[in-house]
Structures are given as C-alpha cells and as structure tokens.
C-alpha atoms as a PDB file:
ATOM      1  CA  UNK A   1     -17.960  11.128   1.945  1.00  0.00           C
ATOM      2  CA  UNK A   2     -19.350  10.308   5.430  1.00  0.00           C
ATOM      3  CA  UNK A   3     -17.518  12.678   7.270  1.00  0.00           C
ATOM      4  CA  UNK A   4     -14.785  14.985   7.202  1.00  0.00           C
ATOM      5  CA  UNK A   5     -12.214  16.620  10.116  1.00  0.00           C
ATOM      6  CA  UNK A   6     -10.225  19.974   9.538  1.00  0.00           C
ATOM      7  CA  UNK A   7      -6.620  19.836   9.295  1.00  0.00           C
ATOM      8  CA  UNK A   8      -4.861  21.172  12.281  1.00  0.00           C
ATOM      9  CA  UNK A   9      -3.496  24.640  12.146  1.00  0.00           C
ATOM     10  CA  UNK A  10      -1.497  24.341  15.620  1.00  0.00           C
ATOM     11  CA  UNK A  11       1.981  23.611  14.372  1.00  0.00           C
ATOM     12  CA  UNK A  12       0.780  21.239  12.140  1.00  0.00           C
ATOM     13  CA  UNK A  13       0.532  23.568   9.192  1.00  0.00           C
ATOM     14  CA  UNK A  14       2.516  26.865   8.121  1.00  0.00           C
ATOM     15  CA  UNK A  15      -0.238  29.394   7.370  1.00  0.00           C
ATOM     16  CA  UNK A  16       1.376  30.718   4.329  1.00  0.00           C
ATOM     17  CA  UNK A  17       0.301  27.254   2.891  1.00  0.00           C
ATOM     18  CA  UNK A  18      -3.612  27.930   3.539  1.00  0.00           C
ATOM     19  CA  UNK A  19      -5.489  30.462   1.216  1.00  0.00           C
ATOM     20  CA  UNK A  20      -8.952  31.455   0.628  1.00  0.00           C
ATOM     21  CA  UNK A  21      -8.512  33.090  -2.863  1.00  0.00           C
ATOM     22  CA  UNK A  22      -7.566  31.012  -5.694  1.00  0.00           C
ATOM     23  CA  UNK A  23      -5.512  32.694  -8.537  1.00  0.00           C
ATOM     24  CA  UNK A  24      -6.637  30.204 -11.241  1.00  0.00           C
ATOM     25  CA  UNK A  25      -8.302  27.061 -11.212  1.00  0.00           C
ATOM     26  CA  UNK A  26      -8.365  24.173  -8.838  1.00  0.00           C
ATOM     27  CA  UNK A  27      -8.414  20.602  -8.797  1.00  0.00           C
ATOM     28  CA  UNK A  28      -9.370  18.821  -5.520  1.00  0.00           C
ATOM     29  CA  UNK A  29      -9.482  14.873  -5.007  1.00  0.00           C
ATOM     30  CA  UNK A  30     -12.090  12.906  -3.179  1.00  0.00           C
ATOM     31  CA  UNK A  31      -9.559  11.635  -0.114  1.00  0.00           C
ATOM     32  CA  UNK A  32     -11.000   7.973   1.058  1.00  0.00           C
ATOM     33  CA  UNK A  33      -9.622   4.885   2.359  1.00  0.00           C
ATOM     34  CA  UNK A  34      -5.897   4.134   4.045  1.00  0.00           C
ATOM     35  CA  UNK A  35      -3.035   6.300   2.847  1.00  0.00           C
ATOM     36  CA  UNK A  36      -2.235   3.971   0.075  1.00  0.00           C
ATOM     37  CA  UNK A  37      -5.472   5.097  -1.696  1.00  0.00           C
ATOM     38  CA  UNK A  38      -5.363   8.484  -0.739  1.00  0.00           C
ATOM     39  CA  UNK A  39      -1.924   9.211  -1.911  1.00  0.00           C
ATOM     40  CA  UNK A  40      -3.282   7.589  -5.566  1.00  0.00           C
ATOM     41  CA  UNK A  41      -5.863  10.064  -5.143  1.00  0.00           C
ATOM     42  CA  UNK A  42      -3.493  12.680  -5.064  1.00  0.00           C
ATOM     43  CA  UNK A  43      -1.181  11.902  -7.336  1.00  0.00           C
ATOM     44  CA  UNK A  44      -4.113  11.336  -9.784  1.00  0.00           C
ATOM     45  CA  UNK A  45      -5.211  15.312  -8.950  1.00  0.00           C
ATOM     46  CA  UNK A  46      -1.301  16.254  -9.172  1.00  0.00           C
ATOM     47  CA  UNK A  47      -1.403  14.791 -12.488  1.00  0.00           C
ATOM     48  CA  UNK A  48      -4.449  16.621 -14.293  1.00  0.00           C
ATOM     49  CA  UNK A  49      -3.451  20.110 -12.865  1.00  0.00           C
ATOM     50  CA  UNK A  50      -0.407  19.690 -14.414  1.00  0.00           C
ATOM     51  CA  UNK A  51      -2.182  18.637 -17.636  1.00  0.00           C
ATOM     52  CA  UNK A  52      -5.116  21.268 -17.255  1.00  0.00           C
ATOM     53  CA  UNK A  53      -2.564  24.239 -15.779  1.00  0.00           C
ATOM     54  CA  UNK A  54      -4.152  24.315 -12.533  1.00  0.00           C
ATOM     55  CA  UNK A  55      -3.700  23.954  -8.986  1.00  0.00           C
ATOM     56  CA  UNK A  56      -3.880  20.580  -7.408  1.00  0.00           C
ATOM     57  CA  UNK A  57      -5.098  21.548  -3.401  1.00  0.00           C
ATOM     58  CA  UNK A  58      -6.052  20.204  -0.222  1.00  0.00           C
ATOM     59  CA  UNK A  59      -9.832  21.013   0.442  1.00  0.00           C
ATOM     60  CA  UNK A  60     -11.306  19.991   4.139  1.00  0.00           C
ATOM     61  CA  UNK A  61     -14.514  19.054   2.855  1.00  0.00           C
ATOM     62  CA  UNK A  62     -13.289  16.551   0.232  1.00  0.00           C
ATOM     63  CA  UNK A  63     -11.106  14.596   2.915  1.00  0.00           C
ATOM     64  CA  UNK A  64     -12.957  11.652   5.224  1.00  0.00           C
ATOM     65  CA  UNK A  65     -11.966  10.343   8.758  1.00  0.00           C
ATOM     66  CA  UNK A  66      -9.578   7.473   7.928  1.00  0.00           C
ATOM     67  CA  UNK A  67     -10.362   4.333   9.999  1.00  0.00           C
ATOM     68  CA  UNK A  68      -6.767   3.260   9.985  1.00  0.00           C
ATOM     69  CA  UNK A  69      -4.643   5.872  11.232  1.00  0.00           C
ATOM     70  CA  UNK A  70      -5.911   9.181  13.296  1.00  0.00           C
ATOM     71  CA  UNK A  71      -6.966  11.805  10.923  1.00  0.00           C
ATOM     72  CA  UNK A  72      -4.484  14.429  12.195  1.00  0.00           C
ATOM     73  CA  UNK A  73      -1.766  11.797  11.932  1.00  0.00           C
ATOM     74  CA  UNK A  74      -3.258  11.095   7.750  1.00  0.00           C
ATOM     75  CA  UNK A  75      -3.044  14.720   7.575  1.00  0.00           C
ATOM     76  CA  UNK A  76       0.434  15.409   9.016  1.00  0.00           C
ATOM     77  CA  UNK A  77       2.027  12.851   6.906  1.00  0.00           C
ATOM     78  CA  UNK A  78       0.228  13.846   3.601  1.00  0.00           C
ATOM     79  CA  UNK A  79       1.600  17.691   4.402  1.00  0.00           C
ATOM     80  CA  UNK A  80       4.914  16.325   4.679  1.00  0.00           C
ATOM     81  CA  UNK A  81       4.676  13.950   1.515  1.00  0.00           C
ATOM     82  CA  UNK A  82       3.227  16.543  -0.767  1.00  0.00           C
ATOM     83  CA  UNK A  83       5.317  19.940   0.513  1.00  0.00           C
ATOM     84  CA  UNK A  84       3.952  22.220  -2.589  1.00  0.00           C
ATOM     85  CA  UNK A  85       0.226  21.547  -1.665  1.00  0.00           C
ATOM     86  CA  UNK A  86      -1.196  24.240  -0.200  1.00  0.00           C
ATOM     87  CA  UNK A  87      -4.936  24.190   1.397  1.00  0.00           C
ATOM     88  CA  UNK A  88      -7.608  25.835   0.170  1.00  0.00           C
ATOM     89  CA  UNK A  89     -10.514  27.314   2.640  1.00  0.00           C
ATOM     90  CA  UNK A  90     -12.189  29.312   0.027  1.00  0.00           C
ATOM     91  CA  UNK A  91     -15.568  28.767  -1.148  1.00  0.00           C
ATOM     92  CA  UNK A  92     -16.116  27.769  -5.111  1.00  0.00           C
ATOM     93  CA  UNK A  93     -18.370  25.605  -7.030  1.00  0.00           C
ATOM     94  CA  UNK A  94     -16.578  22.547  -7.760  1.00  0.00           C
ATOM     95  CA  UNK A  95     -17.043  20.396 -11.125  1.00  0.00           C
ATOM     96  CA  UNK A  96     -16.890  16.466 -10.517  1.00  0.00           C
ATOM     97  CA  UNK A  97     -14.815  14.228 -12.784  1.00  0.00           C
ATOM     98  CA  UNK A  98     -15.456  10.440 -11.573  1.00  0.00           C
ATOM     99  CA  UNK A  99     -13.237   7.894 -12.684  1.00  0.00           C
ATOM    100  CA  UNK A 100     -14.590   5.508 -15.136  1.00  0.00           C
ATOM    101  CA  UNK A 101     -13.402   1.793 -15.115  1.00  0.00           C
ATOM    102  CA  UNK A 102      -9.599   3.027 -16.541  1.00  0.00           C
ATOM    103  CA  UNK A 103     -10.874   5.167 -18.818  1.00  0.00           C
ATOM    104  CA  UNK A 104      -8.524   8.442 -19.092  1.00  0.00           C
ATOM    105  CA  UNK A 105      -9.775  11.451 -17.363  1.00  0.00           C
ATOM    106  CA  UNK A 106     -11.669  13.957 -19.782  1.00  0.00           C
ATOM    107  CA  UNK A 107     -10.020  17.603 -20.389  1.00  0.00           C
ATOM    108  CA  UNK A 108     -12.092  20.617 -18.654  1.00  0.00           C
ATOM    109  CA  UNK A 109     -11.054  23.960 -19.955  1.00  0.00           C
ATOM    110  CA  UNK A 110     -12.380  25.516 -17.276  1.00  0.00           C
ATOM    111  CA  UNK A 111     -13.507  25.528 -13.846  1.00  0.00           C
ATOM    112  CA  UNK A 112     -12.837  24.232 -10.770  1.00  0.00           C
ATOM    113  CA  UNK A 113     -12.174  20.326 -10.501  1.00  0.00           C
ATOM    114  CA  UNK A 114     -13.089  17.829  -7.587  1.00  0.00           C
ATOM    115  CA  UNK A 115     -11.955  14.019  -8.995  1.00  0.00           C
ATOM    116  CA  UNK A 116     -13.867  11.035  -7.337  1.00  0.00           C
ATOM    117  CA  UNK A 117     -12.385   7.926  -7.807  1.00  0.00           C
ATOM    118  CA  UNK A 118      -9.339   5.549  -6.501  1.00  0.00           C
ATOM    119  CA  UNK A 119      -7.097   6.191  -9.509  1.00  0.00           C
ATOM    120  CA  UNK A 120      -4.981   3.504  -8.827  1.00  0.00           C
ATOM    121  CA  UNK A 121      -3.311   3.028 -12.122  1.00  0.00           C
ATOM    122  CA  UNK A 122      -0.072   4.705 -14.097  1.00  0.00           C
ATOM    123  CA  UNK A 123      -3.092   6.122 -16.541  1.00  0.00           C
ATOM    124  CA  UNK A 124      -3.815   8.717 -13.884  1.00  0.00           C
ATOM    125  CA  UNK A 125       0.022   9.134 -12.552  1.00  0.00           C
ATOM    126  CA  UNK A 126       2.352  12.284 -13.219  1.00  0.00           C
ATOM    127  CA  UNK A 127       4.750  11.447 -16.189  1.00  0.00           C
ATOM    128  CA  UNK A 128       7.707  11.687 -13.942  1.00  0.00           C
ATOM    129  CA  UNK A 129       7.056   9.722 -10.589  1.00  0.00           C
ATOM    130  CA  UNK A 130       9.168   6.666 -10.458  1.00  0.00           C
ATOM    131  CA  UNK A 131      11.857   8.320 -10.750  1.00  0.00           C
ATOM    132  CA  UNK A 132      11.263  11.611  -8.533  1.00  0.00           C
ATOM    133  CA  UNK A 133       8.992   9.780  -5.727  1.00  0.00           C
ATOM    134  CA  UNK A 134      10.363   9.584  -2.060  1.00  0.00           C
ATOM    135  CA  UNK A 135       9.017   9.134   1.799  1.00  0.00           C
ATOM    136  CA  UNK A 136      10.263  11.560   4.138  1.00  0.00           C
ATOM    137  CA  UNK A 137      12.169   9.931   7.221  1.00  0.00           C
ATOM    138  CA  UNK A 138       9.358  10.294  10.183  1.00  0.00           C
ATOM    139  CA  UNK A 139      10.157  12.744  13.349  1.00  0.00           C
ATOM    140  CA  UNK A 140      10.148  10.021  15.274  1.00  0.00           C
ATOM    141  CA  UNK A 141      12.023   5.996  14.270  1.00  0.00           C
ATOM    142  CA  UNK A 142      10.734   3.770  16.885  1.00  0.00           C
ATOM    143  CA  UNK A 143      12.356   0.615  15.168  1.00  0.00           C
ATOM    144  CA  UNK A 144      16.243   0.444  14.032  1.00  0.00           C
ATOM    145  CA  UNK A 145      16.943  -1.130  11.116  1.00  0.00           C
ATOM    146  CA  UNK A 146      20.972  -1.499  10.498  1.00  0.00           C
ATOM    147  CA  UNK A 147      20.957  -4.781   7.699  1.00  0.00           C
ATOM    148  CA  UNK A 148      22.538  -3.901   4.810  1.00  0.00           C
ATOM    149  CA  UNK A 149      19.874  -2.088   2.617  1.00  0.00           C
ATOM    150  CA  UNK A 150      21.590  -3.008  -0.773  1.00  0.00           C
ATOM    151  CA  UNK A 151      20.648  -6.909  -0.268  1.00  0.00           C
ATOM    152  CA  UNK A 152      17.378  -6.574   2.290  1.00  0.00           C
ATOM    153  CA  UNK A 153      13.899  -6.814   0.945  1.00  0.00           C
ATOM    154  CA  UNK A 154      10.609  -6.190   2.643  1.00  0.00           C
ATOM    155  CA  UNK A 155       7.711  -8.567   2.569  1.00  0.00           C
ATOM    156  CA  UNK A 156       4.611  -6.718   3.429  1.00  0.00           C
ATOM    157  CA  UNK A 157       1.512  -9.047   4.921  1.00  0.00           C
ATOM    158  CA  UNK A 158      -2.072  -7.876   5.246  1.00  0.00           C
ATOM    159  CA  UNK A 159      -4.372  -8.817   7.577  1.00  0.00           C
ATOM    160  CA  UNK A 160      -6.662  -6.706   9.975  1.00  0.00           C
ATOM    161  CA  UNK A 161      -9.889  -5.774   7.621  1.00  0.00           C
ATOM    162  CA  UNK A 162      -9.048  -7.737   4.780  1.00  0.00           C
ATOM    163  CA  UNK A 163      -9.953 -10.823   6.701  1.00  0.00           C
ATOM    164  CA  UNK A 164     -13.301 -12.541   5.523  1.00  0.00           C
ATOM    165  CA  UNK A 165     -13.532  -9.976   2.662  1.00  0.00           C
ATOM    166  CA  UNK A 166     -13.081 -10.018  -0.834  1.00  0.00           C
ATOM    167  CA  UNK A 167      -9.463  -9.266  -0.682  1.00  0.00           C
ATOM    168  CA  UNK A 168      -8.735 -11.910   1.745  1.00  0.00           C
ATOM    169  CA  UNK A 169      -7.112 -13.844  -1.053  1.00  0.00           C
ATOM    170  CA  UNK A 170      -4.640 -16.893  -0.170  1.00  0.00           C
ATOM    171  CA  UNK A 171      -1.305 -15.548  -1.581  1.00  0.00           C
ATOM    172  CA  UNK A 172       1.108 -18.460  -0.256  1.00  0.00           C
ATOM    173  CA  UNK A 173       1.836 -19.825  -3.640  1.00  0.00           C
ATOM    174  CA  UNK A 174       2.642 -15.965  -4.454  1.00  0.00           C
ATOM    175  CA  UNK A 175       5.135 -15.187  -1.535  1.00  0.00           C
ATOM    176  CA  UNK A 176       6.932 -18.132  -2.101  1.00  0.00           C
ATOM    177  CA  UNK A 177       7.652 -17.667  -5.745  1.00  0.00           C
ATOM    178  CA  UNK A 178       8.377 -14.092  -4.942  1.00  0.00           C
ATOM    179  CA  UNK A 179      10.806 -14.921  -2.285  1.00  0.00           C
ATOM    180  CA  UNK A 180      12.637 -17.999  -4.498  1.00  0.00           C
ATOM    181  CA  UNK A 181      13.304 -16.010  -7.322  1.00  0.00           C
ATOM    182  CA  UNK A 182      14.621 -12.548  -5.149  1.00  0.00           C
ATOM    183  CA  UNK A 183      16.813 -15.734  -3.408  1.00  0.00           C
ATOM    184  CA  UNK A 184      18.101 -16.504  -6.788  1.00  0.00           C
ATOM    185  CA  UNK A 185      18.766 -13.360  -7.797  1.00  0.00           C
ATOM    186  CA  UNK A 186      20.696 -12.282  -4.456  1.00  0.00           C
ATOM    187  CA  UNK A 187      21.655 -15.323  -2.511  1.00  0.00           C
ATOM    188  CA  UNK A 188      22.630 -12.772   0.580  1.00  0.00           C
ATOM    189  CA  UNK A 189      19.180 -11.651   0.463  1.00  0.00           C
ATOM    190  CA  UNK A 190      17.660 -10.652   4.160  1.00  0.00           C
ATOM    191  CA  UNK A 191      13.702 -10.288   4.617  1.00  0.00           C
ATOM    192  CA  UNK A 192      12.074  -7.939   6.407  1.00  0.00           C
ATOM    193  CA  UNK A 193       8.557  -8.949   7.436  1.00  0.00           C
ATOM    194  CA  UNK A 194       6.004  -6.212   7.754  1.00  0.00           C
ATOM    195  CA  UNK A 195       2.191  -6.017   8.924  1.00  0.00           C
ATOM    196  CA  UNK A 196      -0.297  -4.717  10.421  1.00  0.00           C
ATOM    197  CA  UNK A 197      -0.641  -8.034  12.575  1.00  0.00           C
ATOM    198  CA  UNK A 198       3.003  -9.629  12.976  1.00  0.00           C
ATOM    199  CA  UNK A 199       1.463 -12.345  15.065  1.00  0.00           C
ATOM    200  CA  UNK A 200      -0.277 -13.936  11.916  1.00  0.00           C
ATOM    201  CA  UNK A 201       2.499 -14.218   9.346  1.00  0.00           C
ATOM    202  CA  UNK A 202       2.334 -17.870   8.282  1.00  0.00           C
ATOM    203  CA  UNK A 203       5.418 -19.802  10.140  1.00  0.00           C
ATOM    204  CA  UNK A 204       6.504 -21.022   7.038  1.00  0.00           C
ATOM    205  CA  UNK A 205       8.103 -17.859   6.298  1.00  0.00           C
ATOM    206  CA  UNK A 206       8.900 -16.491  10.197  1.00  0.00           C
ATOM    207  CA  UNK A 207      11.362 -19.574  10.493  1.00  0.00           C
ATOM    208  CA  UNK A 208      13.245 -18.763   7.472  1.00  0.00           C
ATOM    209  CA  UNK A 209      16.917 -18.068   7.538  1.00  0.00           C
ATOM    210  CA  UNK A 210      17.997 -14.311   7.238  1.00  0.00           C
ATOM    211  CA  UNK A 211      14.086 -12.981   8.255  1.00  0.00           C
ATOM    212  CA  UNK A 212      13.458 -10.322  10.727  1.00  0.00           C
ATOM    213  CA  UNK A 213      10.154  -9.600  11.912  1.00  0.00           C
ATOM    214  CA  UNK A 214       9.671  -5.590  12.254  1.00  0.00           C
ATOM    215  CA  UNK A 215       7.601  -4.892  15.037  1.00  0.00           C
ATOM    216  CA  UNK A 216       4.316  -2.551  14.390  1.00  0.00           C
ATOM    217  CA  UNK A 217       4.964   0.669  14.083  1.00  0.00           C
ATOM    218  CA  UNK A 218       3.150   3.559  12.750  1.00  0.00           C
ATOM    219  CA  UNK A 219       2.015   3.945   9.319  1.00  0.00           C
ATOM    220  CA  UNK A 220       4.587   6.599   8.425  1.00  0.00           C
ATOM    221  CA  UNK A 221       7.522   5.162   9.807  1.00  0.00           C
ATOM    222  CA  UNK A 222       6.251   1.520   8.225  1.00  0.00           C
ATOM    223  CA  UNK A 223       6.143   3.073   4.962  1.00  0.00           C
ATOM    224  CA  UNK A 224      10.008   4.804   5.226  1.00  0.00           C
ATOM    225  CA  UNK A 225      11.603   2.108   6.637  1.00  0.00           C
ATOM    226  CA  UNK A 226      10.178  -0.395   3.379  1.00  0.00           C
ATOM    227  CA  UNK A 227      10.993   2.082   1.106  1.00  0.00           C
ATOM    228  CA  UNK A 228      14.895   1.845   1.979  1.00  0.00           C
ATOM    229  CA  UNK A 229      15.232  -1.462   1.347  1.00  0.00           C
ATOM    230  CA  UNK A 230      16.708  -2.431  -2.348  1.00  0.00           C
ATOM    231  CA  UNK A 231      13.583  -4.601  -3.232  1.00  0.00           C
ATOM    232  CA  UNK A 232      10.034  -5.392  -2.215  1.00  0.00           C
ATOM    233  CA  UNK A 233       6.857  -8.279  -2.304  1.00  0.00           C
ATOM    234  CA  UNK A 234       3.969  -6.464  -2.015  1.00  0.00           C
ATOM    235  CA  UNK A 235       0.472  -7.429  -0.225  1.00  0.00           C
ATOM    236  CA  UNK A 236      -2.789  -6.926  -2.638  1.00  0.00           C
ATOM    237  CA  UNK A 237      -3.048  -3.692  -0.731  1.00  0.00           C
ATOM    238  CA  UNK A 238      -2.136  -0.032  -2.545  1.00  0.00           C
ATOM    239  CA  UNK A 239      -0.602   0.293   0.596  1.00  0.00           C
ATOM    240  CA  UNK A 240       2.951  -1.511  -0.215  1.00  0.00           C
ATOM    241  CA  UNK A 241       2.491  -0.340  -3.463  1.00  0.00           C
ATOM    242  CA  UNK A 242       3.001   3.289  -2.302  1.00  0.00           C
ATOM    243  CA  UNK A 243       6.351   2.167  -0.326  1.00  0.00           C
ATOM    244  CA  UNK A 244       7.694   0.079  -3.828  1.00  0.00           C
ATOM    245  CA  UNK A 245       7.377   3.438  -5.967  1.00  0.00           C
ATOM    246  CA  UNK A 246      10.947   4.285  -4.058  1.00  0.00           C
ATOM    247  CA  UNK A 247      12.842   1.169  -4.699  1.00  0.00           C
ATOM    248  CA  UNK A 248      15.401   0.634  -6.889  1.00  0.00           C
ATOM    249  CA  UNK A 249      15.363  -2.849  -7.280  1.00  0.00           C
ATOM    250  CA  UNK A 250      12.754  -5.908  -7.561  1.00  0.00           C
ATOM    251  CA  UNK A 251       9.160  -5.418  -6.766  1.00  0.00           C
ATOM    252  CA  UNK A 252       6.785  -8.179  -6.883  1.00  0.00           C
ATOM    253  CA  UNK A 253       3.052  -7.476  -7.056  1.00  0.00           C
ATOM    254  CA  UNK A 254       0.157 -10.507  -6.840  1.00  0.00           C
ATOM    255  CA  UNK A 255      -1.637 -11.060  -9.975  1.00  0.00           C
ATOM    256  CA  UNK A 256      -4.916 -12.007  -7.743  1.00  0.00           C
ATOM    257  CA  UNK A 257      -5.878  -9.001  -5.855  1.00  0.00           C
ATOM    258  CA  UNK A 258      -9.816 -10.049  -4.917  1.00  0.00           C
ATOM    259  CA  UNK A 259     -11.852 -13.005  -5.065  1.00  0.00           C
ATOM    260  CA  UNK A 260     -13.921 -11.971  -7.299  1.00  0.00           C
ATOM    261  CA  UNK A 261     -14.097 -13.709 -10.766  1.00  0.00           C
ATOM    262  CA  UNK A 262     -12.752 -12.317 -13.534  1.00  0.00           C
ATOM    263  CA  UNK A 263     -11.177  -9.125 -11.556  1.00  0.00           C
ATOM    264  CA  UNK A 264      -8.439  -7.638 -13.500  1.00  0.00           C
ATOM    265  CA  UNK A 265      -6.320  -4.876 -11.336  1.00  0.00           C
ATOM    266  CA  UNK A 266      -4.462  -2.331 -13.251  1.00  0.00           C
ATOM    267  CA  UNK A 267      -1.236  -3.540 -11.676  1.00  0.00           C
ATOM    268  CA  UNK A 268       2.031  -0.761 -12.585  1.00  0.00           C
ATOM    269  CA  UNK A 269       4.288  -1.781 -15.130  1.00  0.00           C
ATOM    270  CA  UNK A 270       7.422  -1.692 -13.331  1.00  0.00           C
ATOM    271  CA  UNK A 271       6.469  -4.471 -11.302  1.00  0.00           C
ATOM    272  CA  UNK A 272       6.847  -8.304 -11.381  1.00  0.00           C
ATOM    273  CA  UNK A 273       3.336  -9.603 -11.347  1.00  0.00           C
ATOM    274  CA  UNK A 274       3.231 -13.374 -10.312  1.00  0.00           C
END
C-alpha cells in the first residue's frame, strides 16, 4: 500500500476495542480501494478467522488513504459496520495469503495472517451473510426518502473515475432490461436514481414516470438509504453490490463489468445477471 492514516481515537473509537496483545492468532486484510472493496476485504478476513479460529482485526498499517471518501470518514463507517472488530496496535510478524484468480484461500495452522487481494466473490464470504448482513442508519440523513419501500427500487449509476477506463462500459441495453422486467414484475414500481454524478444519468431514464433523482449525499448515508429499498440494479461497481446484500427482493447485476475481452467477474449467485 502507498500510504496509510491511523484511525482516530478522539470519540471515534472506544478504547476497550484497541489492544496491543493478541490472545491467539490474527488475520488482517490488505484495505484498498472505495468501501465496496474494502468491505469484501473484510468480509473475506471475517471469513477465514472463522474457518482458521482466529481473530479477524483492524491493523493501521494494512489500511490505505481512500481517494473517495476522507479516511476518518472510511474508518468511522467501517467501525460502525463491523462492531466486533477490534484494532490491533501490537507488533507481530504477519504471514501473507494473496488471492489467486478464485482459487480458495489455503489453510494456515498457525501464525498470524495478513490477506492481499479484492476477494470479491461468495468463495471468500462468511457462510451466513445474506441473510445476517445490514447498514447501520448514518448519524446524520441529509436526504428524506418517504416512497413506499415495499415497491421502490434503486438504480445505482457510476461515473466519476470510471470514465475513459476499463470499466467505463456502456450498460444502456442493461438498465433497460433491468428496469422492464422489475416493471413487469411490480407495475407500482418507483426508481430511485443514485450516483456519484446525478447530472450525467442518461435522460432516457431521468424522464421516466415514477423516478426520483436522490441528490449526492455521503457514501454512508448513499449506501443505507439503497439498502431499504425492496429491490436494486446495480452499477459494475462492488460498490452497489455492498448495498444489494440487504435487500429482500430483485437485484440485477451487469454481466459486462470491463472492457476487456474475455473478462469473466465472479458475479454472486443471488443476483440476476443480464
């Protein structure tokens, strides 16, 4: 990682969750990218303590500046997401595990774990987290959403540094299909546009009937206020994906994710890939 910033301990953090100590062995994960990726990252750590009998932990050193949101903002939402976490300040020798391509994780039997990887994929997910997974409601709600939630449906867009990269995929073809068959399915369906540049959301879908555009708001709040709504049509970004995990009904995913030929994403099972 290129850099690294200590989480806060000013009322950001109860001190009985930091420890120098450890009782048994650790596993740390490499924290990189958006929260989307870091939160696979974490559940993939979550995962092989649980599998290993260790201790999954937040380590300082293992955590990079994220360019999206304020580190101290990543770090006060992933405290809140992840309650039994506690964060290590000790000093051990760590063992690195990186992921390889889908393969499944080899078993240590001992030692202190650091995984390196994006582990986006159910292979490296705890058994249990469709059904136990929830966002916290933010301190603050900048945006009021009263539609009915049992027939409302986010559509999440990405923009900002996808643009003239790889994942700068067209994905009209995709929304529309997505949003015809969630339209057959509930014909009181309401969408709820989200992204991280409302201004760009192709007018084809802004002028439909029963759309509201939410305004931008913060990465936290964005995230809890998609993942009330009964449904979902994801972006190619892990980002939406994180928000679907707490729906209960419909969640459409894009079979293209990049431009590059012959990419295959490892794309969840509970979705609807189109």
């Amino acid at each position: 990682m290129s850099s690294w910033a200590p989480i806060q301990t000013s009322g950001d953090i109860p001190r009985k969750r930091i420890f120098l100590q450890p009782e048994r062995s650790l596993v740390s994960s490499m924290q990189g990218g958006g929260i989307g990726n870091r939160i696979s990252q974490i559940w993939a750590g979550i995962a092989y303590a649980k599998k290993t009998g260790r201790e999954f932990v937040f380590f300082e050193k293992h955590n990079s500046e994220n360019k999206h949101t304020s580190i101290r903002s990543t770090n006060k939402f992933l405290l809140t997401l992840f309650p039994a976490v506690r964060v290590f300040r000790g000093n051990v020798r760590w063992k690195q595990i990186n992921e390889e391509h889908g393969s499944p994780l080899p078993i240590e039997s001992s030692g202190h774990i650091l995984l390196n990887g994006y582990f986006q994929s159910e292979l490296y997910y705890p058994e249990d987290l469709k059904g136990s997974f929830s966002i916290p409601k933010p301190p603050v709600e900048k945006w009021s959403y009263d539609g009915d939630l049992l027939h409302s449906y986010f559509i999440h867009f990405r923009f900002g540094d996808y643009v003239s990269t790889d994942l700068d995929v067209d994905l009209s073809e995709y929304y529309k299909t997505s949003i015809n068959c969630i339209q057959a399915n509930d014909p009181d369906a309401t969408f709820v546009l989200f992204s991280d540049e409302p201004s760009k959301i192709p007018l084809t879908i802004t002028a439909m009937e029963k759309t509201i555009i939410a305004p931008l708001i913060g990465t936290w709040e964005t995230l809890w206020q998609m993942s009330r709504f009964n449904g979902g049509i994801c972006a190619n970004s892990s980002f939406s994906w994180t928000a679907a995990w707490a729906l209960r009904g419909p969640v459409y995913m894009p079979q293209k994710w990049k431009k590059i030929e012959g990419f295959v994403k490892a794309l969840p099972s509970w979705a609807l890939i189109i």
